[in-house]
Protein backbone atom coordinates (compact mmCIF):
# COMPACT_ATOMS: atom_id res chain seq x y z
CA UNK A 1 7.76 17.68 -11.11
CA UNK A 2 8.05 15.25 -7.92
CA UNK A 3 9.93 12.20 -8.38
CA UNK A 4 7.26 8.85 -9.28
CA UNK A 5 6.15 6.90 -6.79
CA UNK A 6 7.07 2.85 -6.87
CA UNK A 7 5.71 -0.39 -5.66
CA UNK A 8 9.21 -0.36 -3.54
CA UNK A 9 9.08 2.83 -2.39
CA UNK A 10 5.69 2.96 -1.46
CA UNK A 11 6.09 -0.87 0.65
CA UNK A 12 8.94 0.41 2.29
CA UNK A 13 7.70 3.84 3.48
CA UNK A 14 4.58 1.49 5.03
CA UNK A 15 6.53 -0.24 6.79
CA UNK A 16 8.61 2.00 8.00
CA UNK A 17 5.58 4.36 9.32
CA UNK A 18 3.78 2.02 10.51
CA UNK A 19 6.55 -0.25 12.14
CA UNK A 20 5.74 -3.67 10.50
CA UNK A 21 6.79 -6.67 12.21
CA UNK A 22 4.95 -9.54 9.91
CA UNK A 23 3.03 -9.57 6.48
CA UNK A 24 -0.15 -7.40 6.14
CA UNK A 25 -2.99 -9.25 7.56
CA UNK A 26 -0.91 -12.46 9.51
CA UNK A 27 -1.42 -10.01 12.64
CA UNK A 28 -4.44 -7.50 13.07
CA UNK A 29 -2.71 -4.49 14.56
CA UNK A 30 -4.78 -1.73 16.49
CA UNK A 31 -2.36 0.80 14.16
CA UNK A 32 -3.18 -1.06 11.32
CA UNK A 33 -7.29 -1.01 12.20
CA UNK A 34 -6.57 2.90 12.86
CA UNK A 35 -4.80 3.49 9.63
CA UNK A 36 -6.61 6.25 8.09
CA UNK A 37 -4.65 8.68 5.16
CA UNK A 38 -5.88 10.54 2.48
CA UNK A 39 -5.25 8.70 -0.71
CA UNK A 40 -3.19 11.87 -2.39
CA UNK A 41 -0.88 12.47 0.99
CA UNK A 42 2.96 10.85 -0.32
CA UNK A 43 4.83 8.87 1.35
CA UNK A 44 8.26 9.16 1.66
CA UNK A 45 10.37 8.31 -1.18
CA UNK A 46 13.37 7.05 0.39
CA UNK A 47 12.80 5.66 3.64
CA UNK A 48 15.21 4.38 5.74
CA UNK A 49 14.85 0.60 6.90
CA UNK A 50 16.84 -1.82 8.81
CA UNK A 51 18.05 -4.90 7.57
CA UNK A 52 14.44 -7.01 9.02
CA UNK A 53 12.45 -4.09 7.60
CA UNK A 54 13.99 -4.23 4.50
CA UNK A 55 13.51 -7.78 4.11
CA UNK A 56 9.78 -7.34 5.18
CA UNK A 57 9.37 -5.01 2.74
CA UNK A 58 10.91 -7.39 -0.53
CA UNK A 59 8.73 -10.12 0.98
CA UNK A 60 5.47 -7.86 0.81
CA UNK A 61 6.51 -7.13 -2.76
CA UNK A 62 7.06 -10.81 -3.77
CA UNK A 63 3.45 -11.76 -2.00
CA UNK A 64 1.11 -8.43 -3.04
CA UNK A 65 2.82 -7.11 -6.48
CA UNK A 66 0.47 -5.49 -8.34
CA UNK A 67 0.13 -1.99 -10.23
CA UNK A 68 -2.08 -0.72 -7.92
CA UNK A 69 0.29 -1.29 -4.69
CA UNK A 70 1.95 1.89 -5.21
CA UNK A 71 -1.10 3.62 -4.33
CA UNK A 72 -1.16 2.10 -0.82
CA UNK A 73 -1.33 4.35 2.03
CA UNK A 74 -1.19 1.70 4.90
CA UNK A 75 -0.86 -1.85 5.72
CA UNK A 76 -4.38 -2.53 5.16
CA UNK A 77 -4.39 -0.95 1.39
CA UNK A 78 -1.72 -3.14 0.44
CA UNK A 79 -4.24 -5.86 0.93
CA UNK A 80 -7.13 -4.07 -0.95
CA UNK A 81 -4.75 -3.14 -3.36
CA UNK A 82 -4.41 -6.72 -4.84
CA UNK A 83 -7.92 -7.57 -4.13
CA UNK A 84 -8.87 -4.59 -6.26
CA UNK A 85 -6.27 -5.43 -9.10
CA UNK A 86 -7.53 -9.19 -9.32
CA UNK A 87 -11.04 -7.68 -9.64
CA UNK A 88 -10.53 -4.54 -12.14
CA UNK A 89 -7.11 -4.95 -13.40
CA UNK A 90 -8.42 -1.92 -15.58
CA UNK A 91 -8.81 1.01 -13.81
CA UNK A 92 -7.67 4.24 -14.44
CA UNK A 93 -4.83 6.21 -13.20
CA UNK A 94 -6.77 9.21 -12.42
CA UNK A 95 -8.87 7.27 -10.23
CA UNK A 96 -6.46 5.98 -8.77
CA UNK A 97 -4.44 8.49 -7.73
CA UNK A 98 -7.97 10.98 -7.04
CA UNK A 99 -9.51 8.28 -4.29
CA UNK A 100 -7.90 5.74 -1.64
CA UNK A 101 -8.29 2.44 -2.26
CA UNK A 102 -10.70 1.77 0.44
CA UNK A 103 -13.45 3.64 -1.78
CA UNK A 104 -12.47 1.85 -5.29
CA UNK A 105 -12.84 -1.48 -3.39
CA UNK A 106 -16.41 -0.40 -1.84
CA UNK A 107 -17.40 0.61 -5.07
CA UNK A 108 -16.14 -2.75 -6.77
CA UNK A 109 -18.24 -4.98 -4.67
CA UNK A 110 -21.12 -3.18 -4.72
């Protein structure tokens, strides 16, 4: 059984793969316009940061902390993810964890 997944962890391995420099959406990124991922592919559980990622990361968690935000895939989910959560604070886990949060948010507003 692989190890659970966290708000933390999840954050961290973001920023970490995709190089973060500022808060998701203060900068529109090329990489972050790119960022495709299959909403099953893990992350990795301990990533390695420096002392400005690290900080990055704790500052994404106090801004975007949500249950949903360990389902993020990439800067731009982390985002959706509290949109989503502030408009269906129900859903379930199974959907969750069987579609990205892209396709829960396009189903939510329409």
């Amino acid at each position: 059984m692989p190890l659970p997944e966290t708000n933390l962890t999840a954050v961290a391995a973001i920023v970490l793969k995709y190089d973060l420099q500022v808060l998701p959406g203060e900068e529109g990124t090329e990489r972050e316009k790119l960022a495709e991922t299959e909403p099953c592919e893990r992350l990795s559980l301990f990533p390695l940061l420096t002392l400005s990622q690290w900080r990055l990361a704790l500052e994404i968690l106090s801004r975007f902390d949500n249950p949903y935000l360990k389902f993020c895939r990439s800067p731009k989910d982390i985002i959706i993810s509290q949109r989503l959560y502030e408009s269906n604070p129900d859903l379930e886990m199974e959907a969750l964890q069987e579609q990205s949060l892209r396709a829960l948010w396009v189903k939510e507003i329409f």
